[in-house]
PDB file of N, CA and C in Angstrom:
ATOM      1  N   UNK A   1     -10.246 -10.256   5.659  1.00  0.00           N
ATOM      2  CA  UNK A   1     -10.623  -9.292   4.640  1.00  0.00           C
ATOM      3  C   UNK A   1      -9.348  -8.688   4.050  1.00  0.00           C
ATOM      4  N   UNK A   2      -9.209  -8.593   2.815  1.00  0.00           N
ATOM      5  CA  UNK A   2      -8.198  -7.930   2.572  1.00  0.00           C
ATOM      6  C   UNK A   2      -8.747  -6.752   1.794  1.00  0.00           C
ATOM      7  N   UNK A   3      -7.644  -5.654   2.087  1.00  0.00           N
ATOM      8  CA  UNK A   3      -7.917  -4.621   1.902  1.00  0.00           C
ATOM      9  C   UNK A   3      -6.565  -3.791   0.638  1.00  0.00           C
ATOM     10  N   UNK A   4      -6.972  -3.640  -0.062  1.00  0.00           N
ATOM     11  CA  UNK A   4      -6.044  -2.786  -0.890  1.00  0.00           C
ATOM     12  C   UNK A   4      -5.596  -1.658  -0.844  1.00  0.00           C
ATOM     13  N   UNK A   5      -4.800  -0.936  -0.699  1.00  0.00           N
ATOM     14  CA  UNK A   5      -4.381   0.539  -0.684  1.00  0.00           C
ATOM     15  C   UNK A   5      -3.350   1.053  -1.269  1.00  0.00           C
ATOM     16  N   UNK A   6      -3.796   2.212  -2.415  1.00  0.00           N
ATOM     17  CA  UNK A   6      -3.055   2.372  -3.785  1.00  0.00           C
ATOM     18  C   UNK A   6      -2.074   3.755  -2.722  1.00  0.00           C
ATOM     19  N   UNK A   7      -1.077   4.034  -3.098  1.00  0.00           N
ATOM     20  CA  UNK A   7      -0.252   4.831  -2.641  1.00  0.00           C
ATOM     21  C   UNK A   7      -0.077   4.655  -1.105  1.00  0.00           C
ATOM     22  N   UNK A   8       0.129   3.780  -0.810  1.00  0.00           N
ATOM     23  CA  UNK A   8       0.445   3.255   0.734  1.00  0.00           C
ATOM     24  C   UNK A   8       1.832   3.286   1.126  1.00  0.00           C
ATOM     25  N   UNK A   9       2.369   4.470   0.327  1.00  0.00           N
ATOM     26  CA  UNK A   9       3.771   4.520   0.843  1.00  0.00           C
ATOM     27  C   UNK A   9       3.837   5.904   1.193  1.00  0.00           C
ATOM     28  N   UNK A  10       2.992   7.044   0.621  1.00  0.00           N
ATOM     29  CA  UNK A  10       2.438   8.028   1.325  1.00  0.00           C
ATOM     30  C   UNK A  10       2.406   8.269   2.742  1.00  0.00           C
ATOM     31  N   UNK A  11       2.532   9.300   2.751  1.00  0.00           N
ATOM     32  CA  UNK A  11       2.566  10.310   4.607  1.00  0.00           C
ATOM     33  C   UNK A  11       0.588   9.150   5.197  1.00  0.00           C
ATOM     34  N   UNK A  12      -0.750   9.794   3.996  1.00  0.00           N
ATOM     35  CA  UNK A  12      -1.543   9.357   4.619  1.00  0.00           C
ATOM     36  C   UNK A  12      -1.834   7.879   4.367  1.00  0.00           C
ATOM     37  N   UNK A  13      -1.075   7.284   3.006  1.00  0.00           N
ATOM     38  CA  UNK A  13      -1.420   5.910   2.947  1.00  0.00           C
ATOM     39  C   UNK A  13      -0.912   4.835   3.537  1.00  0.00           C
ATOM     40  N   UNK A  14       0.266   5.573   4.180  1.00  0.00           N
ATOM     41  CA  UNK A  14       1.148   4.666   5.104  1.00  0.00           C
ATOM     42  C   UNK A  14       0.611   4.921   6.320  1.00  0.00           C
ATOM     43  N   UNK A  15      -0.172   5.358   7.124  1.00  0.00           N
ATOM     44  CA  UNK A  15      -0.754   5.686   8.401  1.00  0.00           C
ATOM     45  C   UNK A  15      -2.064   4.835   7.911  1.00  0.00           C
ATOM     46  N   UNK A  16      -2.887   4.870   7.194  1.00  0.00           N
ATOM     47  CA  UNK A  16      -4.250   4.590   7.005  1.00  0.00           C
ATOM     48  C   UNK A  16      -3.266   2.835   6.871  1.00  0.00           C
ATOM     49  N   UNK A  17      -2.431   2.341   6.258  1.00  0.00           N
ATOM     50  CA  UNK A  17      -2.035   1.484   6.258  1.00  0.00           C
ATOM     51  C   UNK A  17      -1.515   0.510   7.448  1.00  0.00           C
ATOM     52  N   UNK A  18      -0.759   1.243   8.080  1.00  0.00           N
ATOM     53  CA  UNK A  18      -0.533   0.886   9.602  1.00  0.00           C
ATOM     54  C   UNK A  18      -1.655   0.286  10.315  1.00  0.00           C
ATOM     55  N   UNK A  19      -2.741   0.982  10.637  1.00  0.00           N
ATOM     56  CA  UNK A  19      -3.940   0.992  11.387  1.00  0.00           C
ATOM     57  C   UNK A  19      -4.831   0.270  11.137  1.00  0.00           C
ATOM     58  N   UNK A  20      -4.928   0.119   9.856  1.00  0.00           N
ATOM     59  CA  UNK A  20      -5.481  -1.387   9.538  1.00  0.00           C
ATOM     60  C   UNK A  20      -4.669  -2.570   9.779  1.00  0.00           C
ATOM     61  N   UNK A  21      -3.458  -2.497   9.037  1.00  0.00           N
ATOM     62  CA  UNK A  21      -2.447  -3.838   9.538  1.00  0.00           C
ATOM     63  C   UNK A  21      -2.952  -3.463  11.616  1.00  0.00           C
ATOM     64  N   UNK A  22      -2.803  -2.907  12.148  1.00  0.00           N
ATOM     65  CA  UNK A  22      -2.982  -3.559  13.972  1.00  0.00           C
ATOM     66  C   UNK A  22      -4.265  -3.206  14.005  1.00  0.00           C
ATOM     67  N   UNK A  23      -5.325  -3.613  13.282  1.00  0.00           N
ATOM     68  CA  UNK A  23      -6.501  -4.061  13.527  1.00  0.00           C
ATOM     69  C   UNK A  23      -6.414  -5.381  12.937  1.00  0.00           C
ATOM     70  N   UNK A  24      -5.728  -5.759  12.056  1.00  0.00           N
ATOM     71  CA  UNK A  24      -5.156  -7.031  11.908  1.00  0.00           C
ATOM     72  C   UNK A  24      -6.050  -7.706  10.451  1.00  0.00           C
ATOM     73  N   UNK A  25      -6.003  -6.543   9.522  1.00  0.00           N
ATOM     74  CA  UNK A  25      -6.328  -6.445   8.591  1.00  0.00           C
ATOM     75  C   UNK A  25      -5.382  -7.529   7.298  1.00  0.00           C
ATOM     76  N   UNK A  26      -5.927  -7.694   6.213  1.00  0.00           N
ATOM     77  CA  UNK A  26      -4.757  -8.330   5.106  1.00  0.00           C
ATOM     78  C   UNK A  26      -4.715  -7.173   4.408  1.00  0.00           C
ATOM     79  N   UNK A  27      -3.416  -6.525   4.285  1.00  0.00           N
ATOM     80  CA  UNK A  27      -3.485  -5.061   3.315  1.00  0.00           C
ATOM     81  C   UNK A  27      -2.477  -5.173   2.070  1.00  0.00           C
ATOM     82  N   UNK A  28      -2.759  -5.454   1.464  1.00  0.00           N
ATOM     83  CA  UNK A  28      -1.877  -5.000   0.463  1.00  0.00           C
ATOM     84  C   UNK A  28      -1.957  -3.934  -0.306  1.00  0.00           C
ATOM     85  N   UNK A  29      -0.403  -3.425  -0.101  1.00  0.00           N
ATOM     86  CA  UNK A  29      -0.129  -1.884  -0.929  1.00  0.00           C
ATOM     87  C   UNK A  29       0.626  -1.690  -2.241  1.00  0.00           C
ATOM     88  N   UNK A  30       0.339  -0.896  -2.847  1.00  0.00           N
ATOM     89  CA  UNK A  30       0.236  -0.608  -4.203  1.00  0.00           C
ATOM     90  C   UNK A  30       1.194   1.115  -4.081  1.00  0.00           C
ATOM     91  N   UNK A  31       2.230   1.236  -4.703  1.00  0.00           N
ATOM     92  CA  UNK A  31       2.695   2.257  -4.824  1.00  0.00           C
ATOM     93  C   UNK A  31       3.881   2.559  -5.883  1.00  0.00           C
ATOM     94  N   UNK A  32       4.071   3.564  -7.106  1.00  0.00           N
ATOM     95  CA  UNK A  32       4.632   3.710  -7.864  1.00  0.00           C
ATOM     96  C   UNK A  32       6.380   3.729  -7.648  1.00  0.00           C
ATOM     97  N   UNK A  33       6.124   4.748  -6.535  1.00  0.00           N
ATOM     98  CA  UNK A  33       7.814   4.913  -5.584  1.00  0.00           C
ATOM     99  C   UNK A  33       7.848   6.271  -6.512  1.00  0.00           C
ATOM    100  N   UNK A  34       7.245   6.884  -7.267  1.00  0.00           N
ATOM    101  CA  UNK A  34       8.048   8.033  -8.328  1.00  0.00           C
ATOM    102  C   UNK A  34       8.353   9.070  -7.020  1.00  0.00           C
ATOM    103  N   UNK A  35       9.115  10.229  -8.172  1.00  0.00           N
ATOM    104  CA  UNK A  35       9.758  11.558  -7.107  1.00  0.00           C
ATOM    105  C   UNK A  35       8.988  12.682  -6.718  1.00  0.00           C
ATOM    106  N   UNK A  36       7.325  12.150  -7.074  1.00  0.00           N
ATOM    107  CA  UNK A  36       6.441  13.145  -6.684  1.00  0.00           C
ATOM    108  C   UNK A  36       6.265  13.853  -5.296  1.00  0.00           C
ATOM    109  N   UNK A  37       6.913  12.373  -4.877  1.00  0.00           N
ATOM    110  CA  UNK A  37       6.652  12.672  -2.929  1.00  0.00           C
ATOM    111  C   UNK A  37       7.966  12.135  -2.652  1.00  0.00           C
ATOM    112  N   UNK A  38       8.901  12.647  -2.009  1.00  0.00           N
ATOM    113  CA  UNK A  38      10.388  12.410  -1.552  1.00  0.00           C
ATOM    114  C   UNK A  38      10.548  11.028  -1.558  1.00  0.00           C
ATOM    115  N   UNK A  39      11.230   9.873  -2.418  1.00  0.00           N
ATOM    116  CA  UNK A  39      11.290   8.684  -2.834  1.00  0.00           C
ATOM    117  C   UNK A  39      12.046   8.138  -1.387  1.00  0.00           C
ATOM    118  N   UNK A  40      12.888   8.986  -0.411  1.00  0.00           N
ATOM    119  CA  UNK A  40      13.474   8.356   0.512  1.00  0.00           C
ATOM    120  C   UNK A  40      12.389   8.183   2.180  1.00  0.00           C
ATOM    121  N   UNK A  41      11.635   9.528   1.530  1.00  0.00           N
ATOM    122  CA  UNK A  41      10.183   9.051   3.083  1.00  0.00           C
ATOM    123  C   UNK A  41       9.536   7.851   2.232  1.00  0.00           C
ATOM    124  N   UNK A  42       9.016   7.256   1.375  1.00  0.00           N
ATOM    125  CA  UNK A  42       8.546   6.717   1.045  1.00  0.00           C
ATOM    126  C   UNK A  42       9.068   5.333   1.181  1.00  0.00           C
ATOM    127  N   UNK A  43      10.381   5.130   1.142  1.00  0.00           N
ATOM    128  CA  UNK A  43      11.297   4.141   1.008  1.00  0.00           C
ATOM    129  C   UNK A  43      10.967   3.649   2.689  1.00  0.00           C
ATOM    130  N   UNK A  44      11.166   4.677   3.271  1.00  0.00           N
ATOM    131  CA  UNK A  44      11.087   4.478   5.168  1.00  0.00           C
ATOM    132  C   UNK A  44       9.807   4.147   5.535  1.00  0.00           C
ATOM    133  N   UNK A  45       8.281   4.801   4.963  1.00  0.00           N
ATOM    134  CA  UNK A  45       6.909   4.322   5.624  1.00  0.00           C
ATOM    135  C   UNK A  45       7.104   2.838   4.521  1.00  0.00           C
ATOM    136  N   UNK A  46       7.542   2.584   3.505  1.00  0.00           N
ATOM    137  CA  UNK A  46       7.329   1.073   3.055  1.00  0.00           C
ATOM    138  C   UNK A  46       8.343   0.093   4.322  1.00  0.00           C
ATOM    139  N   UNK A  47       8.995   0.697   4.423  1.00  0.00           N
ATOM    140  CA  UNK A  47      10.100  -0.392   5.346  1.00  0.00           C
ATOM    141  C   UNK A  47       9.097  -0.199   6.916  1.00  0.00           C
ATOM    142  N   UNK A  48       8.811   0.550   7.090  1.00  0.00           N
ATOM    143  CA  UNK A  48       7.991   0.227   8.385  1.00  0.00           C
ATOM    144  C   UNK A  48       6.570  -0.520   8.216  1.00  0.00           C
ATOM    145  N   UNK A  49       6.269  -0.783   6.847  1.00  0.00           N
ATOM    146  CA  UNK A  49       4.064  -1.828   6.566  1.00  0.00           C
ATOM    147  C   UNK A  49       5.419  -3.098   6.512  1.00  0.00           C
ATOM    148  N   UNK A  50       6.872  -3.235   6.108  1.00  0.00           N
ATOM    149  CA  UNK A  50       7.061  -4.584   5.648  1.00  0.00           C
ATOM    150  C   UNK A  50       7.391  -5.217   6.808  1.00  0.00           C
ATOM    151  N   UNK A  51       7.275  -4.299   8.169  1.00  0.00           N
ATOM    152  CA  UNK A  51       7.628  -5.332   8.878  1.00  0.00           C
ATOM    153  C   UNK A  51       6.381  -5.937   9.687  1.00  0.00           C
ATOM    154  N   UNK A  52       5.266  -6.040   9.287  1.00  0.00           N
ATOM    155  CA  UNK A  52       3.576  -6.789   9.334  1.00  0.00           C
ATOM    156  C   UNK A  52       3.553  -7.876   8.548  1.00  0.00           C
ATOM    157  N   UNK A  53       3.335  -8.781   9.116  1.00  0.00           N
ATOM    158  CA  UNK A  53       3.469 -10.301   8.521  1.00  0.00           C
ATOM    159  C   UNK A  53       2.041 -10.000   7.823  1.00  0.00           C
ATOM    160  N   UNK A  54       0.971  -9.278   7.736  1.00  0.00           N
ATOM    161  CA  UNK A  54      -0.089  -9.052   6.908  1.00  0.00           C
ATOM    162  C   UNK A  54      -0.235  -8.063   6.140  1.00  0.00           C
ATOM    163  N   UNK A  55       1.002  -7.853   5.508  1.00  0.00           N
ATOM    164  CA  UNK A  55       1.340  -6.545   4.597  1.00  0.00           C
ATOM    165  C   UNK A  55       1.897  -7.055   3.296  1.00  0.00           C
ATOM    166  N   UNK A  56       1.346  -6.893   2.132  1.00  0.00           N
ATOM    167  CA  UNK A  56       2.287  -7.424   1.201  1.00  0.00           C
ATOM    168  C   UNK A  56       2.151  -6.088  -0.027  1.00  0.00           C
ATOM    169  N   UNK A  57       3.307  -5.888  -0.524  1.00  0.00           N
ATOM    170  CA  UNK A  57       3.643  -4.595  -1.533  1.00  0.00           C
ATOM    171  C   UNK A  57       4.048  -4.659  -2.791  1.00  0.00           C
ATOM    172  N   UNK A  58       3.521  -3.904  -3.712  1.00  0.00           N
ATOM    173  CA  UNK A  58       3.741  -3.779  -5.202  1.00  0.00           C
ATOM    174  C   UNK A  58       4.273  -2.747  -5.468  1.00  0.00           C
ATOM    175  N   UNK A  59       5.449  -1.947  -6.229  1.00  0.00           N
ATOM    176  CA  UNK A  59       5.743  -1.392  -7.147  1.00  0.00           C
ATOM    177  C   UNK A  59       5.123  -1.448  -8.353  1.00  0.00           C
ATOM    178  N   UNK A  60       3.959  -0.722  -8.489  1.00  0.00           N
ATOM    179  CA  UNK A  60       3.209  -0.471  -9.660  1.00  0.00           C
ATOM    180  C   UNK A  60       2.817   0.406 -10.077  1.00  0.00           C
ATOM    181  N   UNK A  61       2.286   0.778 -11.415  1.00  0.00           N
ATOM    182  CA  UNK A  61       1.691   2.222 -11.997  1.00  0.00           C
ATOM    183  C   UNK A  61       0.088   1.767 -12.374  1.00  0.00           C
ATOM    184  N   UNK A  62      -0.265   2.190 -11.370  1.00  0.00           N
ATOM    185  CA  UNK A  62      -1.745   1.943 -11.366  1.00  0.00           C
ATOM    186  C   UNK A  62      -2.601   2.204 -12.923  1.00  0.00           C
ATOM    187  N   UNK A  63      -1.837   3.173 -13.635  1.00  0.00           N
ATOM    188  CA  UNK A  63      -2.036   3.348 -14.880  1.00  0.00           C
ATOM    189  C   UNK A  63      -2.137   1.777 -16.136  1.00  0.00           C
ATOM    190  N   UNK A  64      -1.530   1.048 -15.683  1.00  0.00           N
ATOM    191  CA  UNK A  64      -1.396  -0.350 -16.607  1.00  0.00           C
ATOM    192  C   UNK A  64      -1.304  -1.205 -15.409  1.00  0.00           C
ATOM    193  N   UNK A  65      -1.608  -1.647 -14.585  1.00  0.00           N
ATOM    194  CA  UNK A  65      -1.815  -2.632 -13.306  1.00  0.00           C
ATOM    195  C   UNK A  65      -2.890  -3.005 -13.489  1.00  0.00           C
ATOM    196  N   UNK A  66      -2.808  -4.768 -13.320  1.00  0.00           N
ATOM    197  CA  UNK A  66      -3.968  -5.584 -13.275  1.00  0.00           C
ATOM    198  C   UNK A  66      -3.990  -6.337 -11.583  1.00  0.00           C
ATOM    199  N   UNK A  67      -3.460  -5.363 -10.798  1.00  0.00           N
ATOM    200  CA  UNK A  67      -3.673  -5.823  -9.138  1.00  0.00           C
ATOM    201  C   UNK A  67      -5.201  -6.037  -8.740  1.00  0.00           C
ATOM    202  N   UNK A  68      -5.979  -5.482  -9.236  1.00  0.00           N
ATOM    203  CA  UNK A  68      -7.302  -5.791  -8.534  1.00  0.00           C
ATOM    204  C   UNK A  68      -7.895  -6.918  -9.218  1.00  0.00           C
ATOM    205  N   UNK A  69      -7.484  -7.412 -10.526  1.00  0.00           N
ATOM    206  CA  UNK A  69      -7.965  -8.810 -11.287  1.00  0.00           C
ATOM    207  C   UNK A  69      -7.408  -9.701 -10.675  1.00  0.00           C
ATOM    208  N   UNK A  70      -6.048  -9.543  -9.934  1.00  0.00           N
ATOM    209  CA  UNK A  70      -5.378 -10.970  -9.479  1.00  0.00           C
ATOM    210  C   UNK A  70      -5.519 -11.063  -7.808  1.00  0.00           C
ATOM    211  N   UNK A  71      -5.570  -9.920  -7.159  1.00  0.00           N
ATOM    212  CA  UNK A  71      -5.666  -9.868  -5.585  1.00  0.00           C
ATOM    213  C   UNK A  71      -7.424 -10.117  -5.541  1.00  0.00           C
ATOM    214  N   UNK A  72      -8.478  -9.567  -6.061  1.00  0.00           N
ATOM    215  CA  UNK A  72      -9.665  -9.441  -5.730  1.00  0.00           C
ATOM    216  C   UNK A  72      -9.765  -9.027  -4.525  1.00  0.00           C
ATOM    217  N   UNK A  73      -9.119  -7.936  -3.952  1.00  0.00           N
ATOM    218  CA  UNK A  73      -9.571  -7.621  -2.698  1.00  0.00           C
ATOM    219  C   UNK A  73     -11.059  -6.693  -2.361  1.00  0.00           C
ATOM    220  N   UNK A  74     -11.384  -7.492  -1.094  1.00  0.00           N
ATOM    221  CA  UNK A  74     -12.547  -7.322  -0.352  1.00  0.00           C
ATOM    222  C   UNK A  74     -13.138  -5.334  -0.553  1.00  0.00           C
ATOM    223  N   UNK A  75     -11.707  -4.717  -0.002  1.00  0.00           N
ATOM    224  CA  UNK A  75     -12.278  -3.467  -0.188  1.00  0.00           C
ATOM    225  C   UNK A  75     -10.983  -2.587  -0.710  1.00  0.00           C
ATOM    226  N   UNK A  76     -11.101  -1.364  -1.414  1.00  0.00           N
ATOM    227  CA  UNK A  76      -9.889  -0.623  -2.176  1.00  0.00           C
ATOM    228  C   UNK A  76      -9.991   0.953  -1.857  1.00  0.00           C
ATOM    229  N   UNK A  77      -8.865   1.297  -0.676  1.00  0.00           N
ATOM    230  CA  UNK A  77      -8.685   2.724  -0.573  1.00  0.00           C
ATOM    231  C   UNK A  77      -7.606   2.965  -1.206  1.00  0.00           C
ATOM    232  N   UNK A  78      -8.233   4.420  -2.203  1.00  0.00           N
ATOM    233  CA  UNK A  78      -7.716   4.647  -3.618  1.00  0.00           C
ATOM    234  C   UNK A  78      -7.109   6.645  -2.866  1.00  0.00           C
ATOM    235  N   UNK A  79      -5.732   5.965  -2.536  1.00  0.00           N
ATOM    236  CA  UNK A  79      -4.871   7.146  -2.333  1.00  0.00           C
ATOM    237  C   UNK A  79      -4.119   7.858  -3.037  1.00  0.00           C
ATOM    238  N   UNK A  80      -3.316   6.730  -4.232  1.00  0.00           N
ATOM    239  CA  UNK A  80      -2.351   7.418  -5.280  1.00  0.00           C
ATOM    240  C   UNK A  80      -2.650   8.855  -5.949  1.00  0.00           C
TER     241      UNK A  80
END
């Protein structure tokens, strides 16, 4: 199943992210990186989903992103 999760570089999207990756989930995350939320915690919870061989990540603005036309994932927790 793969699972999508928009701001997964977040305090809660990177935890909700984790926990699915070791339930052994397919997650792919979706996150802008802007300076809304300290760009260097963000930089650190992305470097800790990349090291899950079932983690794969976008730099995107969900605002003009066509990730859910090309991933079709199964289910989408919408954090951004």
């Amino acid at each position: 199943m793969i699972v999508l999760i928009t701001g997964c570089c977040g305090f809660i999207g990177s935890h909700v992210s984790i926990r699915l990756l070791e339930l052994k989930y397919d997650v792919v995350g979706v996150d802008v990186m802007n300076d809304y939320y300290d760009v260097k915690i963000k930089e650190n919870n992305k470097k800790i989903l990349m090291e899950y061989n079932n983690f794969k990540f976008y730099k995107e603005d969900l605002v003009n992103s066509d990730i859910v036309d090309r991933i079709k994932p199964d289910k989408i927790i919408h954090l951004a």
